[in-house]
Protein backbone atom coordinates (compact mmCIF):
# COMPACT_ATOMS: atom_id res chain seq x y z
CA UNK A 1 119.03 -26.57 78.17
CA UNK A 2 116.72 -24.52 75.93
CA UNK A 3 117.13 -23.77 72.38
CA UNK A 4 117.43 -20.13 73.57
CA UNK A 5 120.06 -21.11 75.43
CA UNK A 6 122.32 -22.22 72.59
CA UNK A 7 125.11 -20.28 70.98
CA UNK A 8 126.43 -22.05 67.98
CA UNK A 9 129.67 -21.20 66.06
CA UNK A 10 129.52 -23.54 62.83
CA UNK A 11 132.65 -23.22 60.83
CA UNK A 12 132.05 -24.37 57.32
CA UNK A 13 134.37 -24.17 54.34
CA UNK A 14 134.21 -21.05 52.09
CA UNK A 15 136.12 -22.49 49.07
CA UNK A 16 133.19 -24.71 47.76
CA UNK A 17 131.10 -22.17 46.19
CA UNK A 18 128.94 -24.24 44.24
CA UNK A 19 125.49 -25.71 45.16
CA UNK A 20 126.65 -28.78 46.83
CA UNK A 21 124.74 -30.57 49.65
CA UNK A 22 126.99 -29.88 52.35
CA UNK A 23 126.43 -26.18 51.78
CA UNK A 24 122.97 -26.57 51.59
CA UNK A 25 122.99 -28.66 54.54
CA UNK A 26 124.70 -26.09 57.09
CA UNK A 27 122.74 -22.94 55.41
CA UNK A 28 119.68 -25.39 56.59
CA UNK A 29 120.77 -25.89 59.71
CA UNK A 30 122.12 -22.74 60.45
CA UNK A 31 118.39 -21.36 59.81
CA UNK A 32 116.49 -23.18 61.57
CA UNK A 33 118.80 -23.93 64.57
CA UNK A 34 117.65 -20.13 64.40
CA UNK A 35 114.03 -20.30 64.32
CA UNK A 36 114.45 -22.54 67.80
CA UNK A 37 115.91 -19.53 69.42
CA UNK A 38 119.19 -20.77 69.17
CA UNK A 39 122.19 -17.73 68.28
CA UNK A 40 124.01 -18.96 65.66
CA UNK A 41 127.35 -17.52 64.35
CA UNK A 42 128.18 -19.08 60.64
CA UNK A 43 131.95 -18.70 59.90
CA UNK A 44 133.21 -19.98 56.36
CA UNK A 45 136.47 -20.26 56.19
CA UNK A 46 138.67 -20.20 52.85
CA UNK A 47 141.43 -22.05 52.27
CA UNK A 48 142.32 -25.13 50.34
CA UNK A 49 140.45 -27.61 52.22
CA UNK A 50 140.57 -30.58 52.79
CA UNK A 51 143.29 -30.55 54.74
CA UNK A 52 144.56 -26.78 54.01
CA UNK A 53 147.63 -25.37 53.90
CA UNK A 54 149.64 -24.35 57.41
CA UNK A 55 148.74 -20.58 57.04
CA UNK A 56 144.35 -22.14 56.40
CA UNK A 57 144.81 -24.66 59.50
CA UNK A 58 146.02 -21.69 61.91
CA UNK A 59 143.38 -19.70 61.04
CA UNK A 60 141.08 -22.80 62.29
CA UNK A 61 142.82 -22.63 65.09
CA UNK A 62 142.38 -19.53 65.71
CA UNK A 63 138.38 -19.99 65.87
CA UNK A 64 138.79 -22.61 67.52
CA UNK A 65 140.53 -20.27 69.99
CA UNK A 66 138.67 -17.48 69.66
CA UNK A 67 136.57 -15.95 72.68
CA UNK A 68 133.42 -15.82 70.45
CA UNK A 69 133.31 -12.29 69.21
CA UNK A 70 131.60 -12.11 66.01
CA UNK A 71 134.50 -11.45 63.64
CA UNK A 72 136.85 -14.25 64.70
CA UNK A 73 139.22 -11.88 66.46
CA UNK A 74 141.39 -13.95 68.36
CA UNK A 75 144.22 -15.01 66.44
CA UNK A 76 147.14 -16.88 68.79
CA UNK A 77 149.07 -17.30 65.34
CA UNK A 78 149.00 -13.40 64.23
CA UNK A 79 147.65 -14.57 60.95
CA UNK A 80 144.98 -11.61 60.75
CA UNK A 81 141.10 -12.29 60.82
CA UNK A 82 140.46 -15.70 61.40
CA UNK A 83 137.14 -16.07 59.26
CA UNK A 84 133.71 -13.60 58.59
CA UNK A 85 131.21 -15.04 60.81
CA UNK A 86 127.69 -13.37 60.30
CA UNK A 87 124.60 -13.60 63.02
CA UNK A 88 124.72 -13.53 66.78
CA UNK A 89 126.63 -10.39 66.96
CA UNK A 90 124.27 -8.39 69.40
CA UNK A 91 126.72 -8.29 73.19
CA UNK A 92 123.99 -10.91 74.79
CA UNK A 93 125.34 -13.20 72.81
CA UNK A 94 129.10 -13.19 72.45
CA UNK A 95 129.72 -14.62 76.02
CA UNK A 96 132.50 -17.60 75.35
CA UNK A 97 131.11 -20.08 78.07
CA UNK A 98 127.98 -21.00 77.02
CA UNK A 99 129.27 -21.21 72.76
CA UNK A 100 129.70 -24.79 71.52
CA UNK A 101 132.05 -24.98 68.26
CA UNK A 102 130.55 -26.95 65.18
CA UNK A 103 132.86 -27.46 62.76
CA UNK A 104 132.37 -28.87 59.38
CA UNK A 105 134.48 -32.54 58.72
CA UNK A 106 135.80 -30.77 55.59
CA UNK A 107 137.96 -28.75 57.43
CA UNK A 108 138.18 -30.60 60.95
CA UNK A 109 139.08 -33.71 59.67
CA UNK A 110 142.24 -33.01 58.35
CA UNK A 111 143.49 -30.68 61.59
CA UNK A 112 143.28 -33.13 64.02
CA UNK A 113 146.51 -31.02 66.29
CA UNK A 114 144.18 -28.13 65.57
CA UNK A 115 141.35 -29.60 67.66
CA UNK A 116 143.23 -31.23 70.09
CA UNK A 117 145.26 -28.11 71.03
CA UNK A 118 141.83 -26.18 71.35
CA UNK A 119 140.16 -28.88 73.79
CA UNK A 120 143.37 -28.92 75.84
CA UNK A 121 142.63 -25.21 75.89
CA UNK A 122 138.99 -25.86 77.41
CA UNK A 123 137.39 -24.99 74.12
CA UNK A 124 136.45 -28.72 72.63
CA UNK A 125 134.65 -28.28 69.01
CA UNK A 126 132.42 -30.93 67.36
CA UNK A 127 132.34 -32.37 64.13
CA UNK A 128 129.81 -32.06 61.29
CA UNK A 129 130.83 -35.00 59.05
CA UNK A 130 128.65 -34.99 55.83
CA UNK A 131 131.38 -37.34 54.04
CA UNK A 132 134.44 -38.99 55.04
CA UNK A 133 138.07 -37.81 53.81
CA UNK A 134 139.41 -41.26 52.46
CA UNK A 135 139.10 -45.07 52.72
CA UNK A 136 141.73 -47.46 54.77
CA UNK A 137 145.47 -46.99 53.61
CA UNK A 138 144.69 -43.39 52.40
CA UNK A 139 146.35 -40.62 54.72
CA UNK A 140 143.03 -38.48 55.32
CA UNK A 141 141.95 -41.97 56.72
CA UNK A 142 144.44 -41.21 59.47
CA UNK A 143 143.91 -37.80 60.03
CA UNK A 144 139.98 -38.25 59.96
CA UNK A 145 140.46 -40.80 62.91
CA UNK A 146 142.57 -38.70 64.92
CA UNK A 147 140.59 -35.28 64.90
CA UNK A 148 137.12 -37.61 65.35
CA UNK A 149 138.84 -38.86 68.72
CA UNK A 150 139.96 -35.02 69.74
CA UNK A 151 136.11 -33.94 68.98
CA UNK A 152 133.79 -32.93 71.56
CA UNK A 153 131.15 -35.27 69.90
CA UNK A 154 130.32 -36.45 66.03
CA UNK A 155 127.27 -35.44 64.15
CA UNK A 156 127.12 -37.64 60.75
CA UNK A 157 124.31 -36.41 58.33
CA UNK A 158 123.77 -39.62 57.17
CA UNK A 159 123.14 -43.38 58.74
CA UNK A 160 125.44 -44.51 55.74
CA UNK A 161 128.14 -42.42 56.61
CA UNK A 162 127.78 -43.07 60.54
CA UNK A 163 128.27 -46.39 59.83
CA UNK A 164 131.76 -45.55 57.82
CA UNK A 165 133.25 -44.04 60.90
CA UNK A 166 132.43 -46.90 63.12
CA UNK A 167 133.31 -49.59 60.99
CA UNK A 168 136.97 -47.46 60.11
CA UNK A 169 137.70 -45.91 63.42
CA UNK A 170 136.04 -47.41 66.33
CA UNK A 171 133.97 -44.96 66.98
CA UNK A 172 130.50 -45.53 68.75
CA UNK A 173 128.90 -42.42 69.88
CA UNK A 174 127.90 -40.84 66.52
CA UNK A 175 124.71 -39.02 66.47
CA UNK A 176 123.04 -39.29 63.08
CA UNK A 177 120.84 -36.05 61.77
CA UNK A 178 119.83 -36.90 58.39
CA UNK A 179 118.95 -33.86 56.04
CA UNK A 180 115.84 -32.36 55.88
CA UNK A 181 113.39 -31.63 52.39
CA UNK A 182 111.54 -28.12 51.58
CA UNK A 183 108.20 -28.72 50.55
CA UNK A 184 108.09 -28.13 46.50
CA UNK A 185 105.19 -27.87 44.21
CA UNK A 186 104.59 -31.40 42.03
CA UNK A 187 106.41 -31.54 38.61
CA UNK A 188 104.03 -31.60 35.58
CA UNK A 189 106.63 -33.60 33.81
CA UNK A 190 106.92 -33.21 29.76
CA UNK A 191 106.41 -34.84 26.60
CA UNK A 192 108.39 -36.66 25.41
CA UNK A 193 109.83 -37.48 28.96
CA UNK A 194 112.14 -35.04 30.34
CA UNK A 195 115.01 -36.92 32.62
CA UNK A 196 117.04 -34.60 35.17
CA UNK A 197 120.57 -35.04 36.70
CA UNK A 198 121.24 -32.34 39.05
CA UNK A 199 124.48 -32.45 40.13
CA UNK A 200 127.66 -31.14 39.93
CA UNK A 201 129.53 -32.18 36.91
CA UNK A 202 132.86 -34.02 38.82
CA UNK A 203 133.76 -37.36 37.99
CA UNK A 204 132.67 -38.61 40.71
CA UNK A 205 128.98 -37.83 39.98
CA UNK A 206 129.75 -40.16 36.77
CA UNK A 207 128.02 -37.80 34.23
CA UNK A 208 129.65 -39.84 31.51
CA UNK A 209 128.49 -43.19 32.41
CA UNK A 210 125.07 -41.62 31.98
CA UNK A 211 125.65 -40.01 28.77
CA UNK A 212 126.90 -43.39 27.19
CA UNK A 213 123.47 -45.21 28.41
CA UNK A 214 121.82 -42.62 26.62
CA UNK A 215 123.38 -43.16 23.87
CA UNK A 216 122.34 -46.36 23.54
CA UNK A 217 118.49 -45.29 23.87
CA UNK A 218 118.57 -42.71 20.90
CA UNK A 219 115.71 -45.01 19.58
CA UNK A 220 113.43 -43.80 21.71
CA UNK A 221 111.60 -40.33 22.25
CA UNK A 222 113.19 -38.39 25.62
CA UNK A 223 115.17 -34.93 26.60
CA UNK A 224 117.70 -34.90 29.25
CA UNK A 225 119.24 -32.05 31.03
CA UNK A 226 122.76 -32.27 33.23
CA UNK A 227 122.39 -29.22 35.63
CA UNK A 228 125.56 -28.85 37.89
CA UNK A 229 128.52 -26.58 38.34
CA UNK A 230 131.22 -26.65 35.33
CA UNK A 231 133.33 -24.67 37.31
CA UNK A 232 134.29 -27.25 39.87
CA UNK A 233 136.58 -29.22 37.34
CA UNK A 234 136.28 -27.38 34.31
CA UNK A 235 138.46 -30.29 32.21
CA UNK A 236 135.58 -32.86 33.19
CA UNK A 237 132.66 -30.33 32.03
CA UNK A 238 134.03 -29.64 28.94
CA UNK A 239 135.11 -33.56 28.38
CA UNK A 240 131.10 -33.85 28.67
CA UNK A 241 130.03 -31.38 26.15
CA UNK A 242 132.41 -32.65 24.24
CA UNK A 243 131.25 -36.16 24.20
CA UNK A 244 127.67 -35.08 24.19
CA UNK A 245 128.57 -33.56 20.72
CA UNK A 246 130.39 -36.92 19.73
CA UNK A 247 127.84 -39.12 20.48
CA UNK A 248 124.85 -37.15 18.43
CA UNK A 249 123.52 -35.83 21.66
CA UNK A 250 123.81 -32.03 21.21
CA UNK A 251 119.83 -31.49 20.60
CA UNK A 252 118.38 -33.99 23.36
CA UNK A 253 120.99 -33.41 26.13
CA UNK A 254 121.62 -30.04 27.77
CA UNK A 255 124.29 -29.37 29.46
CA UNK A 256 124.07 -25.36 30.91
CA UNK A 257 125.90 -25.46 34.05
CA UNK A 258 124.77 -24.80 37.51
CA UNK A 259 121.21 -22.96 37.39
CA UNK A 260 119.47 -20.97 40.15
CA UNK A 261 116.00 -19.43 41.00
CA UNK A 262 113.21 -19.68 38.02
CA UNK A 263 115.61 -21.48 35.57
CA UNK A 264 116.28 -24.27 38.12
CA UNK A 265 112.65 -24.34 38.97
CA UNK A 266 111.36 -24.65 35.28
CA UNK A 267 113.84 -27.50 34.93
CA UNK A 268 112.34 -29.42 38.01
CA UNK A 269 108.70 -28.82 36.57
CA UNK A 270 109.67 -30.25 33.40
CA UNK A 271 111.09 -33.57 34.90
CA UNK A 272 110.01 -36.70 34.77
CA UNK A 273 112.87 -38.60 36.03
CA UNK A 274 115.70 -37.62 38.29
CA UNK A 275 119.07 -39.53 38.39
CA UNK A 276 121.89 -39.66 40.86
CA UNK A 277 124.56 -42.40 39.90
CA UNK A 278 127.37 -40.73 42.02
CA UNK A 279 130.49 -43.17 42.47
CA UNK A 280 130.24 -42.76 45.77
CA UNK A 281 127.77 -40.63 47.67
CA UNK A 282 127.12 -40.17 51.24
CA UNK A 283 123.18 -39.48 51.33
CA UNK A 284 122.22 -37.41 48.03
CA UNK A 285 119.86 -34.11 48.70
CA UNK A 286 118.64 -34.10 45.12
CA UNK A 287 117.11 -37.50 45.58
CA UNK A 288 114.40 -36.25 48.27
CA UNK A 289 114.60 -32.72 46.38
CA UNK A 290 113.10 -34.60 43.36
CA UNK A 291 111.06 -37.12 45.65
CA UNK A 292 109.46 -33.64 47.02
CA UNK A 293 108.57 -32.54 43.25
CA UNK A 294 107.09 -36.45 42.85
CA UNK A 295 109.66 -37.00 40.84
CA UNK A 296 111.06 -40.62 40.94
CA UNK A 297 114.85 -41.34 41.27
CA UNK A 298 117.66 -43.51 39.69
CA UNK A 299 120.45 -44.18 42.08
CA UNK A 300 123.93 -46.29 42.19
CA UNK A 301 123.02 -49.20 44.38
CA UNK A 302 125.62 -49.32 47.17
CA UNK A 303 125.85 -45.51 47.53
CA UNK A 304 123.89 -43.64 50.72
CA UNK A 305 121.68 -42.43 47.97
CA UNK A 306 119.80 -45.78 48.33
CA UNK A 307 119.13 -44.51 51.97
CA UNK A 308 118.11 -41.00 50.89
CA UNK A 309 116.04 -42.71 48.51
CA UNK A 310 113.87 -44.59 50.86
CA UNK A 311 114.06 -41.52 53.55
CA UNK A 312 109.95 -41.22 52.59
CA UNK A 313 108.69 -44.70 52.45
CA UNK A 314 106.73 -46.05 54.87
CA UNK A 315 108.09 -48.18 57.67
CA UNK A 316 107.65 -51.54 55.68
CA UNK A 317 109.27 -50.78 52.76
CA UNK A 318 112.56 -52.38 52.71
CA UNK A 319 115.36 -51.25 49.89
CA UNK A 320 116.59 -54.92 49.58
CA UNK A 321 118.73 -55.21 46.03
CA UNK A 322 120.23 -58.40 45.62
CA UNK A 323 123.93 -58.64 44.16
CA UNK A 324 123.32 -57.53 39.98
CA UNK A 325 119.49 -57.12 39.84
CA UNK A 326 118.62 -53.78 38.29
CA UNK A 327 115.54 -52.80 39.80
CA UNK A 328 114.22 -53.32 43.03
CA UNK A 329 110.27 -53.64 42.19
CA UNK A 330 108.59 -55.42 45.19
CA UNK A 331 108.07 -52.31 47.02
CA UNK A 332 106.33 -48.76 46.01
CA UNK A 333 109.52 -47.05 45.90
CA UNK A 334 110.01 -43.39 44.35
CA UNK A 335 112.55 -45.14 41.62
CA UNK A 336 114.79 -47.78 42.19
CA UNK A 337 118.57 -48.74 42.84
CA UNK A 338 120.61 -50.20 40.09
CA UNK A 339 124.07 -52.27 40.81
CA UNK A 340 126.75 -50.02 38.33
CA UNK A 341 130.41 -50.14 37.61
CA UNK A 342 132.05 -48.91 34.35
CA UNK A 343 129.80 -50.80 31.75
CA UNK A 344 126.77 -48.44 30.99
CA UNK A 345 124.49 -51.78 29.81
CA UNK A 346 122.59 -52.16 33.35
CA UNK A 347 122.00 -48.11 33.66
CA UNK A 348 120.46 -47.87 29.55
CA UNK A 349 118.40 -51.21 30.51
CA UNK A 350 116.80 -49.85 33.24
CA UNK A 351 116.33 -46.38 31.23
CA UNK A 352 115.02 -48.32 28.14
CA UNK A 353 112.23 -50.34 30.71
CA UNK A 354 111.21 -47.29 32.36
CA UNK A 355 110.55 -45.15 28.98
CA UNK A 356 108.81 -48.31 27.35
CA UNK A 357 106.86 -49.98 30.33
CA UNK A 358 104.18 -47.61 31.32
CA UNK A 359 102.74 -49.46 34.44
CA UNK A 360 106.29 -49.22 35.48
CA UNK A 361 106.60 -45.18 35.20
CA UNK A 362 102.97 -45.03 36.81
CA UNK A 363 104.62 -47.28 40.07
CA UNK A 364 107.52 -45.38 40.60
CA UNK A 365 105.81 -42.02 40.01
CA UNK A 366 102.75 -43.37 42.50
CA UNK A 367 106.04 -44.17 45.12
CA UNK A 368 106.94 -40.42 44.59
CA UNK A 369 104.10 -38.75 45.34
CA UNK A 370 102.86 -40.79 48.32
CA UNK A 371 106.54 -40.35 49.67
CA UNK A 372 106.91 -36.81 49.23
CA UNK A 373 104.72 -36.13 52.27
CA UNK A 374 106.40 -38.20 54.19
CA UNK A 375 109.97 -36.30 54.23
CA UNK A 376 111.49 -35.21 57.45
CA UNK A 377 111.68 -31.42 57.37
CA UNK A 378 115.03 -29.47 58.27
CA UNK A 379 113.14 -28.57 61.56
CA UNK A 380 113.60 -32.18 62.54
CA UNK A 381 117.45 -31.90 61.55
CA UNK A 382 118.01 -28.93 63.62
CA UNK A 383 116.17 -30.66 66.42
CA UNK A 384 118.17 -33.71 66.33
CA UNK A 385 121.35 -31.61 66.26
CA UNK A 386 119.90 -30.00 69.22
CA UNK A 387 119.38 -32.48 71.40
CA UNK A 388 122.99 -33.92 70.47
CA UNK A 389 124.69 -30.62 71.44
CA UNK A 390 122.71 -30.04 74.88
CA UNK A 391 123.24 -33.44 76.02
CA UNK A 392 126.29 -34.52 75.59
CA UNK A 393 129.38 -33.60 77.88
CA UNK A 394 131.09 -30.30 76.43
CA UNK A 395 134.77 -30.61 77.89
CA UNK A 396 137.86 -31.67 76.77
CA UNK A 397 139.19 -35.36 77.48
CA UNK A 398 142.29 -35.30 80.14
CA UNK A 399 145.37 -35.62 78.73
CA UNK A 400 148.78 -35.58 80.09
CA UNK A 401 151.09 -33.73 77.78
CA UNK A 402 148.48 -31.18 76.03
CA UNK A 403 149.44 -30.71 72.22
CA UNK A 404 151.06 -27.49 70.79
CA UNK A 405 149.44 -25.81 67.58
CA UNK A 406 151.14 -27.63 64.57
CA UNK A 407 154.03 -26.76 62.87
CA UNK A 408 154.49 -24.71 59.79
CA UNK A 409 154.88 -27.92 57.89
CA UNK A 410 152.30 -30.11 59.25
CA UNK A 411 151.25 -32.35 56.46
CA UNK A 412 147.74 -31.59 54.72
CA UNK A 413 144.91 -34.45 54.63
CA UNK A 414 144.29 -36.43 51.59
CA UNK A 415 141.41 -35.11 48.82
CA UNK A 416 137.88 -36.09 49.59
CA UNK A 417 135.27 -37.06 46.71
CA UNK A 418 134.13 -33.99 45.56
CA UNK A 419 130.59 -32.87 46.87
């Protein structure tokens, strides 16, 4: 099988609008699986996923269903349109035999009936599983490991999260495509140093951990900007301007939202440092977005953003933190890894080294910029995904009493950590 041969449906959830790395992820994907010649159908579909309610899971079905005309038009449920999808609509392409189903774990992890009834039907889909609905005891745990065993395959975007799966469910054959890096242009950094945390302001991202480390550094000469969605959980971004004000932050710490285009861009010329002390993260896209920029990177040891912090080192570079230590300094890593829970002390301590300690902001800063020309580029990715699609067997599993669509009242999957 050819690239040209492909034709992709990727269903992908339309009710996270902001700038999240799972969204840039599939766009990625999508776009290059492209460039190889493949025809590739993206389909977001609204609803309130995880999970979704019965009306959102039968219109999964129903592309899961669907004969692979362009607008989702088969609908078994009668629910209407069963989601927008945009490319491949020229007639060569729309022939149902040769599409393969991609389906974002958002939504396919919490309809495992949904994919079962569809590969009983002859129409198996496969999973795109950027993060993982819940931990052990949590219902979405369930649900996840039913609708991974219905898949046609699983496609993890990170080694971190591939590992989850297996260690939770069992499963073995995972393929792991871990996200690609645009080249960008090298930061120029600022005076006084300029740090950057670009990332959606949730509580998981754990903007408020950070803002109480900097409070503790007001001693020193710095700027900080936290550049994310504030629409995402409004409460939360407005508890963080709030104690930004509290804490005498309002004129170093700016706090404008999610930015785009030339005001993003100025932002990542300006930095210095990036941070990403996320809670619990499954690979982190703004850590090689900043390593691209030579911009070194604080992360949460513990988190897959060590891995995506390492993702440009060179081969004999290990990431080896042991159990409390802040930095991890016998290697020319972009940044380092620091061990975190709810006391901001080990986060400002590493802060106050890096803004006092010159030779230490030269070494991580060297680590970035030899590292940013080693990142794997999305064309890799959509390679990898590739190869994982065109090899693998594309038919359902036998099974002796094939599964209905679900009820009206099936119940919904348990909220993932917030992208």
């Amino acid at each position: 099988m050819q690239p040209s041969d492909l034709r992709l449906r990727l269903v992908v959830p339309g009710n996270v609008r902001h700038n999240s790395g799972g969204n840039v992820y599939n766009a990625a994907l999508a776009r290059e699986l492209s460039a190889l010649g493949a025809a590739v159908q993206t389909c977001p579909l609204d609803g309130d996923w995880p999970g979704g309610s019965p009306a959102d899971r039968r219109r999964l079905a129903a592309l899961l269903h669907d004969s692979g005309d362009a607008g989702g038009s088969g609908d078994p449920g009668g629910t209407g349109r069963a989601g927008d999808c945009s490319g491949d609509t020229g007639p060569e392409n729309s022939g149902a035999d040769n599409r393969i189903t991609l389906v974002d774990g958002l939504l396919a992890c919490g309809a495992p009936e949904e994919l079962a009834a569809a590969a009983a039907a002859g129409r198996p889909a496969w999973i795109l599983l950027h993060m993982p609905l819940g931990g052990p005891g949590l219902e979405g745990a369930g649900l996840e490991r039913r609708a991974l065993r219905e898949a046609a395959g699983v496609i993890c975007t990170s080694r971190s999260a591939a590992a989850g799966i297996r260690a939770r469910h069992g499963l073995e054959v995972v393929t792991v495509a871990l996200p690609g890096t645009e080249p960008a242009p090298l930061a120029r950094g600022s005076e006084p140093p300029h740090l950057l945390a670009v990332a959606a302001l949730l509580p998981n991202k754990d903007q408020s951990l950070l803002l109480a480390a900097l409070a503790r550094l007001t001693g020193l000469p710095w700027t900080a900007s936290l550049i994310g969605s504030d629409s995402a959980d409004p409460a939360y971004a407005a508890q963080l301007r709030d104690t930004a004000a509290l804490l005498g932050l309002q004129d170093r710490v700016s706090i404008p939202g999610e930015l785009r285009g030339e005001a993003l861009e100025a932002e990542w010329a300006a930095a210095d440092l990036s941070l990403l002390i996320s809670r619990a993260e499954t690979y982190g896209l703004v850590v090689t977005e900043s390593i691209a920029r030579g911009i070194p990177v604080v992360v949460r040891a513990g988190t897959g953003a060590v891995e995506a912090l390492a993702a440009g080192s060179a081969p004999r570079q290990k990431l080896a933190i042991p159990p409390g230590t802040a930095a991890a300094e016998a290697t020319a890593l972009p940044g380092t890894a620091v061990a975190l829970g709810t006391d901001p002390s080990a986060l400002a301590e590493v802060l106050r080294r890096w803004l006092t300690e010159p030779a230490l902001r030269a070494r991580w800063r060297a680590g970035a910029a030899a590292a940013r020309h080693r990142l794997p580029g999305w064309e890799t990715t959509a390679r990898t995904v590739f190869a994982a699609l065109a090899t693998a067997p594309r038919v359902p599993r036998p099974r002796d009493n094939p599964p209905e669509l679900p009820a009206a009242d099936d119940s919904p999957a348990a909220q993932a950590v917030g992208q």
